[in-house]
N, C-alpha and C. Protein backbone atom coordinates (compact mmCIF):
# COMPACT_ATOMS: atom_id res chain seq x y z
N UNK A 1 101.65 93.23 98.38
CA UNK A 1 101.13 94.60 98.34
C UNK A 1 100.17 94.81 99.50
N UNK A 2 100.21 95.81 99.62
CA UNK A 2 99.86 96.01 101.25
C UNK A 2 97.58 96.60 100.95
N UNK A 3 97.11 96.38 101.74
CA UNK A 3 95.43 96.12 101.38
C UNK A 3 95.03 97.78 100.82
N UNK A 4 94.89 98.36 100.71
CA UNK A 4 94.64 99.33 99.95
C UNK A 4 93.16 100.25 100.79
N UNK A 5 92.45 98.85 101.33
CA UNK A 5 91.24 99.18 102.35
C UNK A 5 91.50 99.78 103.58
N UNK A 6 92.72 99.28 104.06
CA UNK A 6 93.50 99.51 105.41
C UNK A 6 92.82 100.90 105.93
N UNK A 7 92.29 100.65 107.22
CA UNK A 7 92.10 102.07 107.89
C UNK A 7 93.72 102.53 108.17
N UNK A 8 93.90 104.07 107.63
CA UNK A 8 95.06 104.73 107.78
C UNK A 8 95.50 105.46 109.14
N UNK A 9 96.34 105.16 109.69
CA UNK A 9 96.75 106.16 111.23
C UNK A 9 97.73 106.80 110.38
N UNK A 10 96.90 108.62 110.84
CA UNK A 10 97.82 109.41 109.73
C UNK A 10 98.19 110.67 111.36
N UNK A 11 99.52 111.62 111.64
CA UNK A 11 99.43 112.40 112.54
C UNK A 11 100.17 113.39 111.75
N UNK A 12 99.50 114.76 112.72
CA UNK A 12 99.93 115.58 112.39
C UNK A 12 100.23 116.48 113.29
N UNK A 13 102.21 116.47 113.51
CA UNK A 13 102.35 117.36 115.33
C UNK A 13 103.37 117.99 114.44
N UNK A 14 104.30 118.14 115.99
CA UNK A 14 105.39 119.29 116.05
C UNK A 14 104.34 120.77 116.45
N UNK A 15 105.43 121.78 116.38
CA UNK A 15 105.53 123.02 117.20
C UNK A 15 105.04 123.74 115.92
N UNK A 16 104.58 123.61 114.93
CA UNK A 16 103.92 124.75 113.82
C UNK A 16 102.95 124.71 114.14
N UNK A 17 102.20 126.26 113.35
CA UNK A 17 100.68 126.48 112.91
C UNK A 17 100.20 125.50 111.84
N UNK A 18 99.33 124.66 111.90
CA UNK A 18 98.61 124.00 110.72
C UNK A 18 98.22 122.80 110.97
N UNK A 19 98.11 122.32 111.90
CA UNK A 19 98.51 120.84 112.48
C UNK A 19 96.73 120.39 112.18
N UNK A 20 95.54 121.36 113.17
CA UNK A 20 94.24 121.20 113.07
C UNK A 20 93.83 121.30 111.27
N UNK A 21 94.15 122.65 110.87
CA UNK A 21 94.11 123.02 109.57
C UNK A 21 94.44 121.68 108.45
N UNK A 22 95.58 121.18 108.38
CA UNK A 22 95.63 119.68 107.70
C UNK A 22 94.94 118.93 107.37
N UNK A 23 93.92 118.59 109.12
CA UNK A 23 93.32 117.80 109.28
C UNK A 23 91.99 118.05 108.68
N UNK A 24 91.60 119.11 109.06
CA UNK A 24 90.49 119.86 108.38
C UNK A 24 90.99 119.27 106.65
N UNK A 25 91.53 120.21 106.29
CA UNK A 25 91.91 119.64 104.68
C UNK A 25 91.58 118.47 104.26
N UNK A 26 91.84 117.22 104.93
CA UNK A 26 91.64 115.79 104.71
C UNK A 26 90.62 115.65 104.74
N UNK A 27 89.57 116.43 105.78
CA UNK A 27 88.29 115.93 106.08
C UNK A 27 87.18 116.29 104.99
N UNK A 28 88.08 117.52 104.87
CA UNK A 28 86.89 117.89 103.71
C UNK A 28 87.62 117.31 102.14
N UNK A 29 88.51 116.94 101.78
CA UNK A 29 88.39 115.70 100.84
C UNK A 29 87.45 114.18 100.82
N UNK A 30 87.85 114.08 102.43
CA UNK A 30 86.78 112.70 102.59
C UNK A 30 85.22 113.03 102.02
N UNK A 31 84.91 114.12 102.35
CA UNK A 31 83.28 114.81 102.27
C UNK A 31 83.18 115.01 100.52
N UNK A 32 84.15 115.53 99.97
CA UNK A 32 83.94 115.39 98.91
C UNK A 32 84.08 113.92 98.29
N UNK A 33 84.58 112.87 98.69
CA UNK A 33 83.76 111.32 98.03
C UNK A 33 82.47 111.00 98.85
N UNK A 34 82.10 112.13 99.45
CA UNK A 34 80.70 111.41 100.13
C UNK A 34 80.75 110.96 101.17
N UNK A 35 82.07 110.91 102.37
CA UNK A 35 82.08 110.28 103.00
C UNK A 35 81.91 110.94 104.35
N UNK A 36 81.38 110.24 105.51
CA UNK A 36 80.66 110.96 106.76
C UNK A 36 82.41 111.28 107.55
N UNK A 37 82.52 112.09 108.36
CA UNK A 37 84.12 112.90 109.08
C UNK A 37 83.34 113.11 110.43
N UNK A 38 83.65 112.92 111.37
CA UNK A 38 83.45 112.77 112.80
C UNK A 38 85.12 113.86 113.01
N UNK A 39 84.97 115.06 113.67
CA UNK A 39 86.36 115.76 114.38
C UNK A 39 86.33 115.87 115.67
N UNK A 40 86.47 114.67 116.39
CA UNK A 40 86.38 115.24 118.24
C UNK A 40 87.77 116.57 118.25
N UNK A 41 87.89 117.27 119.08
CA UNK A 41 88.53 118.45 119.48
C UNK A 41 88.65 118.09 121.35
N UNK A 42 89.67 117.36 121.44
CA UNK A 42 90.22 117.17 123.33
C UNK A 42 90.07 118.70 123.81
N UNK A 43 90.83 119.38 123.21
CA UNK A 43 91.18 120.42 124.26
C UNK A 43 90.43 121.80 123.80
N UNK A 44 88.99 121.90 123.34
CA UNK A 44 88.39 122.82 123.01
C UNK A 44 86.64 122.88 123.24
N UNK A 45 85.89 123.73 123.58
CA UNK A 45 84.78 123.52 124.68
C UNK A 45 83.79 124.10 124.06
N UNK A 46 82.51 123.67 124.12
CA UNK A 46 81.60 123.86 123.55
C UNK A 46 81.24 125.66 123.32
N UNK A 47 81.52 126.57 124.18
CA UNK A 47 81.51 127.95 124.52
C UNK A 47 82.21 128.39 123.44
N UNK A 48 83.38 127.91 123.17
CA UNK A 48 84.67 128.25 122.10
C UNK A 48 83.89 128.48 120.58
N UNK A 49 84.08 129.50 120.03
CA UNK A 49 83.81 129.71 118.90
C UNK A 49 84.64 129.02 118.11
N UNK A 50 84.48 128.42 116.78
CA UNK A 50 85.54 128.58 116.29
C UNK A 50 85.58 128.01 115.07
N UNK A 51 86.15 128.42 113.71
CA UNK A 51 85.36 129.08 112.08
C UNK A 51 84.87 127.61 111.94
N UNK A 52 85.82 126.48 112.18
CA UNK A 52 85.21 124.94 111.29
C UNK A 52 84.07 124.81 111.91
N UNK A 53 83.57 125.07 113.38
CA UNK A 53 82.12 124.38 113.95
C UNK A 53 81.34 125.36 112.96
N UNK A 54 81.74 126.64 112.52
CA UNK A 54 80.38 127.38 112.52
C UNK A 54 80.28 126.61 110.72
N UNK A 55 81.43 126.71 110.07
CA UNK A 55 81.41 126.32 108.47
C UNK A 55 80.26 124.91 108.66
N UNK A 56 81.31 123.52 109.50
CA UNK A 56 80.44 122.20 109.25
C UNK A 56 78.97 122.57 109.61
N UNK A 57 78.73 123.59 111.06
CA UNK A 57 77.11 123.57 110.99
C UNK A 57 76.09 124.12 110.01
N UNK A 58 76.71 125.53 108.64
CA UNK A 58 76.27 125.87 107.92
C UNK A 58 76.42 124.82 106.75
N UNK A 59 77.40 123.97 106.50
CA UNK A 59 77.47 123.95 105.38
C UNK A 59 78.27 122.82 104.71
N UNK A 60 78.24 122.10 105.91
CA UNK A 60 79.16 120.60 105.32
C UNK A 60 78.44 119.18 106.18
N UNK A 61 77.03 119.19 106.21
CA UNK A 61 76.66 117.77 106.69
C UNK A 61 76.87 116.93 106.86
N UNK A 62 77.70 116.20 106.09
CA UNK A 62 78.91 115.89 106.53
C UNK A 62 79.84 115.20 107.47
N UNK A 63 80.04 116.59 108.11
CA UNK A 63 81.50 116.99 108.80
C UNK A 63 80.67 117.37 109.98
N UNK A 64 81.16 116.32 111.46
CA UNK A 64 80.62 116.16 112.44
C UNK A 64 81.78 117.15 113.68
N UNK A 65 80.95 118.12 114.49
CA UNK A 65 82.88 118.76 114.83
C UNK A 65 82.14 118.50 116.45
N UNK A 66 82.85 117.78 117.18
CA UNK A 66 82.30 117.51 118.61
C UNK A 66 83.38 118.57 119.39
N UNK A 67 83.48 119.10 120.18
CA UNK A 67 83.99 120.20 121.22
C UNK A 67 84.22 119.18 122.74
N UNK A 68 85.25 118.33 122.89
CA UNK A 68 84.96 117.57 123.89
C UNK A 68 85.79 117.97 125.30
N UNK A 69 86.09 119.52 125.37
CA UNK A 69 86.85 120.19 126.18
C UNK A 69 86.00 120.65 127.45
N UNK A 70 86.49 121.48 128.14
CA UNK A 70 85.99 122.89 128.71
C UNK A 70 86.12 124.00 128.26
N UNK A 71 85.67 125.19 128.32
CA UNK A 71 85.48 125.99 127.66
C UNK A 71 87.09 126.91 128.45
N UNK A 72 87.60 126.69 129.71
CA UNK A 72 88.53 127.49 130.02
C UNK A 72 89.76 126.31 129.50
N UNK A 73 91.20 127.23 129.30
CA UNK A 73 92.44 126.43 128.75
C UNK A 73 92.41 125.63 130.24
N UNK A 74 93.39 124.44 129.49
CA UNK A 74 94.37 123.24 130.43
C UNK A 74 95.36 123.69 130.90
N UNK A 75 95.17 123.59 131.86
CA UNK A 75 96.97 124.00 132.85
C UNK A 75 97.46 122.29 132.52
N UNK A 76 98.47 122.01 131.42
CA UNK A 76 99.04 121.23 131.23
C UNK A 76 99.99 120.71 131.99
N UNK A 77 100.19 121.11 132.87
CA UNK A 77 101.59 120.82 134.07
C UNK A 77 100.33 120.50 135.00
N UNK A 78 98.63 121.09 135.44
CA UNK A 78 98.43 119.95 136.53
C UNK A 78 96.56 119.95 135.75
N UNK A 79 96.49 119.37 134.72
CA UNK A 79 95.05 119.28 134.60
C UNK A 79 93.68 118.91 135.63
N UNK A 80 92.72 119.77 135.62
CA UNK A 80 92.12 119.44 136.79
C UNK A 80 91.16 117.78 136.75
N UNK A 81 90.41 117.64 137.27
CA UNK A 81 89.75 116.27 137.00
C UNK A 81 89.26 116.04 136.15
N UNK A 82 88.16 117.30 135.83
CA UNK A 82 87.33 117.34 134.94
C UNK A 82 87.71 117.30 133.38
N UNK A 83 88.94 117.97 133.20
CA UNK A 83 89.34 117.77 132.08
C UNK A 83 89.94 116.01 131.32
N UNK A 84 90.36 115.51 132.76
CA UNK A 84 90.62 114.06 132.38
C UNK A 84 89.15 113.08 132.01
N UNK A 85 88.54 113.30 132.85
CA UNK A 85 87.43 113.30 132.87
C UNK A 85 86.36 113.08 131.43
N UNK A 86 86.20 114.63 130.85
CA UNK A 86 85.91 114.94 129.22
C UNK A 86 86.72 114.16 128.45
N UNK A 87 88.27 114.18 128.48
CA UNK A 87 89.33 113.32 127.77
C UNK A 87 88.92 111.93 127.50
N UNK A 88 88.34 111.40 129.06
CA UNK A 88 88.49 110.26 128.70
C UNK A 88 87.18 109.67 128.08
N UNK A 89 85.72 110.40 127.95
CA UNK A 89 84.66 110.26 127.25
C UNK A 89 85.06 110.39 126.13
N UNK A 90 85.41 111.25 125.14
CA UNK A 90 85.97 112.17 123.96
C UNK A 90 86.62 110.73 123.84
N UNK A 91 87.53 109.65 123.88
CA UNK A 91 88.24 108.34 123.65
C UNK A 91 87.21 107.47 123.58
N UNK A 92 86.39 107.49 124.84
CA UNK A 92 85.57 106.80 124.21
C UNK A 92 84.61 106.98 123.38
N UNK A 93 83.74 107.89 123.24
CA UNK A 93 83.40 108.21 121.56
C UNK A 93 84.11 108.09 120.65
N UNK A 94 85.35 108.08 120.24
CA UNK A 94 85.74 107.67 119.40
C UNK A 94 86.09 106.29 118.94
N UNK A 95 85.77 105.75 120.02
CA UNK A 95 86.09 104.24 119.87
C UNK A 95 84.57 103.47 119.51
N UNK A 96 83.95 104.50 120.01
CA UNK A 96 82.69 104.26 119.48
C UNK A 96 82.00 104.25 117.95
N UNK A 97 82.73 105.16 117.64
CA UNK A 97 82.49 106.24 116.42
C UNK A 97 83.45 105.32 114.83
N UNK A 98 84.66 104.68 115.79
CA UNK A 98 85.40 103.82 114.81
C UNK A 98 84.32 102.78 115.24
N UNK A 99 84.45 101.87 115.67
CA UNK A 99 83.21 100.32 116.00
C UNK A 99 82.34 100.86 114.82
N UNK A 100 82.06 101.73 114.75
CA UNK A 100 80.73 101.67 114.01
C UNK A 100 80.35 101.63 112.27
N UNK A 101 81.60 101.47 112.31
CA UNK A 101 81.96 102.14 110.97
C UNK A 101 81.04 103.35 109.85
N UNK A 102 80.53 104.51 110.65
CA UNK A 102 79.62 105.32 110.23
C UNK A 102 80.59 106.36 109.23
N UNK A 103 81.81 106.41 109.80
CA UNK A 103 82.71 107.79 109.46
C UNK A 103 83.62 106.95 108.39
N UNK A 104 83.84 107.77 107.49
CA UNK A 104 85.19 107.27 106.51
C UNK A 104 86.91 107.96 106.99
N UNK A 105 86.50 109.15 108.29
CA UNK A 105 87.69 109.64 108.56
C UNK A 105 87.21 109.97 110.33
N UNK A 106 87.79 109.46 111.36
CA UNK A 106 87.63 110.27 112.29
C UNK A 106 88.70 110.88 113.04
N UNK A 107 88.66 112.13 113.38
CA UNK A 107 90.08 113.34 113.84
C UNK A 107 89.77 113.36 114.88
N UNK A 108 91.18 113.08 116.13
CA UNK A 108 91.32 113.50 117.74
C UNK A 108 92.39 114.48 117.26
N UNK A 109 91.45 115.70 117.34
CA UNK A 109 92.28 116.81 117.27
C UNK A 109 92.84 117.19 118.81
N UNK A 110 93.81 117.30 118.72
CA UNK A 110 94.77 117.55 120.29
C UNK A 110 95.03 116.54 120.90
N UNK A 111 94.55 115.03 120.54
CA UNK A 111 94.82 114.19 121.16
C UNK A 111 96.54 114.13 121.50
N UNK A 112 97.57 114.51 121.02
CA UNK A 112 99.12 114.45 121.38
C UNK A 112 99.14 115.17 122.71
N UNK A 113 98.17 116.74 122.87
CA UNK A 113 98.77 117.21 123.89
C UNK A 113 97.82 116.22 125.39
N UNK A 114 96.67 115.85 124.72
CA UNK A 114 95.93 115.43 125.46
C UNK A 114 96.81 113.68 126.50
N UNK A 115 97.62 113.60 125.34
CA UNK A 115 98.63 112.25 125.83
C UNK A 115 99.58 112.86 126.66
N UNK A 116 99.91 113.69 126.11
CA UNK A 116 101.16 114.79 127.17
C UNK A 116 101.09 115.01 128.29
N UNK A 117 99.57 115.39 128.99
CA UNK A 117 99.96 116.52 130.15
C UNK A 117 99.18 115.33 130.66
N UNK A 118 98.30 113.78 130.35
CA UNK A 118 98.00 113.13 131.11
C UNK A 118 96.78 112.77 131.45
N UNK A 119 95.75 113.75 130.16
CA UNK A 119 94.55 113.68 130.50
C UNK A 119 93.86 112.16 129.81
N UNK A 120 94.84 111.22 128.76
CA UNK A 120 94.58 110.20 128.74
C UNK A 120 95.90 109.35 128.21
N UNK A 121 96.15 108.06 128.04
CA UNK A 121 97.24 107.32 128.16
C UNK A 121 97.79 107.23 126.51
N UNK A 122 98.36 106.96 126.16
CA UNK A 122 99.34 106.32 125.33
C UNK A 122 98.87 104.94 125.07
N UNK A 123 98.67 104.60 126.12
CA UNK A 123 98.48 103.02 126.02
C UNK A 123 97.00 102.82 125.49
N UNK A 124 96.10 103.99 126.29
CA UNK A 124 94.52 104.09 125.61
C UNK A 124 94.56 103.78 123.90
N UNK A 125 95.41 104.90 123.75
CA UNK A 125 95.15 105.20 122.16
C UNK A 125 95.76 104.56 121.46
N UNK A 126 96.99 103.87 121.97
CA UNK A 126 97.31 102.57 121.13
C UNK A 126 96.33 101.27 121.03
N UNK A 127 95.38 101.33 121.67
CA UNK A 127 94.66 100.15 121.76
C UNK A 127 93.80 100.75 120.91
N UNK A 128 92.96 101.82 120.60
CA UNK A 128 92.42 102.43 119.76
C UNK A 128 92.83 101.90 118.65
N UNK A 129 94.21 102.45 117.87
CA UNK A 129 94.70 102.28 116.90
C UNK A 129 94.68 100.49 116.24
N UNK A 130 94.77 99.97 117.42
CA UNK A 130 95.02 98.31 117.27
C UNK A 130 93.84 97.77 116.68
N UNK A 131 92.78 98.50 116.83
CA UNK A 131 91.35 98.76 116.19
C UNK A 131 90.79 99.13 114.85
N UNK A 132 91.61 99.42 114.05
CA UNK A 132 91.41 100.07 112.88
C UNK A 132 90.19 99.27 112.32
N UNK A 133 89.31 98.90 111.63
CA UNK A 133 88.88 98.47 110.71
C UNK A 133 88.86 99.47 109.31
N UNK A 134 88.89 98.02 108.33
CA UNK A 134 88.60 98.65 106.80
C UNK A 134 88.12 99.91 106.52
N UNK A 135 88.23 100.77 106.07
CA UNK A 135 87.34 101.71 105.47
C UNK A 135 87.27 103.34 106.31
N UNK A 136 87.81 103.04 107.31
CA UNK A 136 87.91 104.42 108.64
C UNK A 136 89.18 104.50 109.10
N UNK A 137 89.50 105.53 108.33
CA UNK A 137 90.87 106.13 108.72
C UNK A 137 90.74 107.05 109.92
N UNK A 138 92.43 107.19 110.45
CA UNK A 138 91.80 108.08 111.57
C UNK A 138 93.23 109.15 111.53
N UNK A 139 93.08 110.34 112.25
CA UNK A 139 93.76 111.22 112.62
C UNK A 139 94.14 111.56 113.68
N UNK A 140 95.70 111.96 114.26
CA UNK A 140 96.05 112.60 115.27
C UNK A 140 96.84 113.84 115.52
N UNK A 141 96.43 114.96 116.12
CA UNK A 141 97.03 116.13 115.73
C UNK A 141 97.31 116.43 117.26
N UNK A 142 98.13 117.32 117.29
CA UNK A 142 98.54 118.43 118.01
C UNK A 142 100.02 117.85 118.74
N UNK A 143 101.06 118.99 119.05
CA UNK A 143 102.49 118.91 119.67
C UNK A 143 102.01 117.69 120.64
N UNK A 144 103.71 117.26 120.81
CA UNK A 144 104.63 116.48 121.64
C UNK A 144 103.93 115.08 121.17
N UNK A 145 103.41 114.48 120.41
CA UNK A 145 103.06 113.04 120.06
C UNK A 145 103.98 112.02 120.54
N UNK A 146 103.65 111.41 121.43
CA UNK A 146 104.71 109.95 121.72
C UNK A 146 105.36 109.51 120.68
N UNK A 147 106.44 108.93 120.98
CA UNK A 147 107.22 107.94 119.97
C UNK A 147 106.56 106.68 119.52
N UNK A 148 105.96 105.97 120.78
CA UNK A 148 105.49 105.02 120.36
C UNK A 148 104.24 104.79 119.15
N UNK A 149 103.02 106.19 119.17
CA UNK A 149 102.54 106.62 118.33
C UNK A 149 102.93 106.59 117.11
N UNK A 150 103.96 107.52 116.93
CA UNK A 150 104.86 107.93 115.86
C UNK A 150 105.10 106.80 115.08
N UNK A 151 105.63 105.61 115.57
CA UNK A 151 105.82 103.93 115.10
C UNK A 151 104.68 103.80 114.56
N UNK A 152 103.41 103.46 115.41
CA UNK A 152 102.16 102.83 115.28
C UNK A 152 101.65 103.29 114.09
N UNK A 153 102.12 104.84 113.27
CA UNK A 153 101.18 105.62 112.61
C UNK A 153 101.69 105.06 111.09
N UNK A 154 100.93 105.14 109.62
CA UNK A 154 101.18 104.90 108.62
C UNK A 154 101.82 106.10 107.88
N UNK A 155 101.95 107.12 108.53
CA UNK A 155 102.03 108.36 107.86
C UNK A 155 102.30 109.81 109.35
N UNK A 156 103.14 110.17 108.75
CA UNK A 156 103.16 110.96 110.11
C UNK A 156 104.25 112.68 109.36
N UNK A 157 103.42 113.54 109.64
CA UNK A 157 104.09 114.73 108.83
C UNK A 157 104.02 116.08 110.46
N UNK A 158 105.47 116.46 110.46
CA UNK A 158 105.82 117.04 111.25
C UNK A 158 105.63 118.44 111.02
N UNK A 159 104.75 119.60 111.59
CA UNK A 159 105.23 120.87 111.29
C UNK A 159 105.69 121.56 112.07
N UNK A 160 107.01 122.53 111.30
CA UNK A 160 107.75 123.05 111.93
C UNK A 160 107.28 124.77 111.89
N UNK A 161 107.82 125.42 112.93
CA UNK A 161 107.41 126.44 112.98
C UNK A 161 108.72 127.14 112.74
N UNK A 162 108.34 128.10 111.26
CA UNK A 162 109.67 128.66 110.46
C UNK A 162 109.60 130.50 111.67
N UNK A 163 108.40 130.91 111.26
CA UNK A 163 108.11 131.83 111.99
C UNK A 163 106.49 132.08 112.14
N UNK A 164 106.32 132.85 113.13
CA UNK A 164 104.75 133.31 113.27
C UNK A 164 104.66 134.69 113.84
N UNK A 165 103.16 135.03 113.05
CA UNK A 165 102.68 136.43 113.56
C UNK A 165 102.41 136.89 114.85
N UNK A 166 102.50 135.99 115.83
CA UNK A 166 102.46 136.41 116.84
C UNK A 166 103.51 136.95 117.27
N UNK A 167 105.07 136.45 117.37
CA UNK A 167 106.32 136.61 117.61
C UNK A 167 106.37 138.38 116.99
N UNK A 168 105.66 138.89 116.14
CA UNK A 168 105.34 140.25 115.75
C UNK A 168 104.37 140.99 116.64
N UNK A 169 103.90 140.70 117.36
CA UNK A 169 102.57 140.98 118.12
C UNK A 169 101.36 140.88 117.67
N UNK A 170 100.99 140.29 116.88
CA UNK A 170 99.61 140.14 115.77
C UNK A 170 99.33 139.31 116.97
N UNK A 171 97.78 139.62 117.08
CA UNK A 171 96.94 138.47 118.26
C UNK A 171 96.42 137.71 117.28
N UNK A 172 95.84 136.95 118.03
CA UNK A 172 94.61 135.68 117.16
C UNK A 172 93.60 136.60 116.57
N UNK A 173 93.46 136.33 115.29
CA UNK A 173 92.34 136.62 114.83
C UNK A 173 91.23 135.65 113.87
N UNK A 174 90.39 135.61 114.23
CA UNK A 174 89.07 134.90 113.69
C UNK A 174 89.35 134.91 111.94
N UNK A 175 89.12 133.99 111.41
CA UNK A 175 89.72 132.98 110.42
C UNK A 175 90.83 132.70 110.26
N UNK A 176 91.64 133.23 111.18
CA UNK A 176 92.79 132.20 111.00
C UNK A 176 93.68 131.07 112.24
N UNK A 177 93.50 131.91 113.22
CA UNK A 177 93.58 130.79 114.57
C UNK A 177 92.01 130.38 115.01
N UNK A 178 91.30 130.67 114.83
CA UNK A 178 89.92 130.09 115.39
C UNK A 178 88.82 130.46 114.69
């Protein structure tokens, strides 16, 4: 029977809405046994509003939400330095953040696209993963997740995108994309 303590590699990609949202979900289960949630965010910048920073800073102590972006989007076809740059701090805090065993859950939210367009390796975050200790599970969200990932992970749930409000012209609106 397999250890029950096991830190869990759990992801959550594909091309749907919900991928961050999930993760969120999990985190705030962890918080309800008491347990501390660290959410780095690759591709989102301290400037960025957005509902979970403002909820964890009112109201979930908790629930740690780091912004380890720039505040303007990634041109994913040629990221500039700086964004590799943030990427590759944002990895290492988290490698920090697992070592330490402070968190019972920690989330690289965007880390898939962040593997994608190059702003950090595959190979980084498999060595991450190779890291698990007891008691700190971890999360990976956002489109195009490597295969090799995909293997590495204990759990891995794909969302698909059936349809969305945008494809209607509905823009983003505050509580529900950000």
């Amino acid at each position: 029977m397999a250890d029950a303590n096991k830190g869990l590699i759990m992801v959550y990609t594909g091309d749907g809405k919900g991928k961050t949202t999930a993760a969120l979900g999990l985190a705030l289960r962890q918080i309800g046994w008491g347990k501390k949630v660290l959410f780095l965010q690759f591709m989102k910048g301290q400037g960025n509003v957005y509902g979970e920073r403002i909820a964890a800073e009112k109201y979930l102590p908790l629930l740690r939400i780091e912004q380890c972006g720039r505040d303007e989007y990634v041109d994913l076809s040629d990221p500039d330095s700086m964004d590799r740059e943030l990427a590759q701090k944002a990895l290492e805090r988290a490698a920090q953040a697992i070592e330490s065993a402070e968190y019972g859950l920690v989330v690289l939210d965007e880390v898939c696209v962040a593997m994608a367009c190059g702003l950090v390796s595959t190979g980084q975050v498999l060595d991450l993963l190779a890291d698990m200790p007891e008691g700190t599970d971890l999360v990976l969200t956002g489109r195009y997740c490597p295969q090799k990932i995909l293997e590495a992970a204990d759990m891995v749930s794909e969302v698909k995108e059936v349809k969305h409000h945008y494809t209607q012209g509905i823009a983003a609106r505050e509580g529900i994309e950000f």
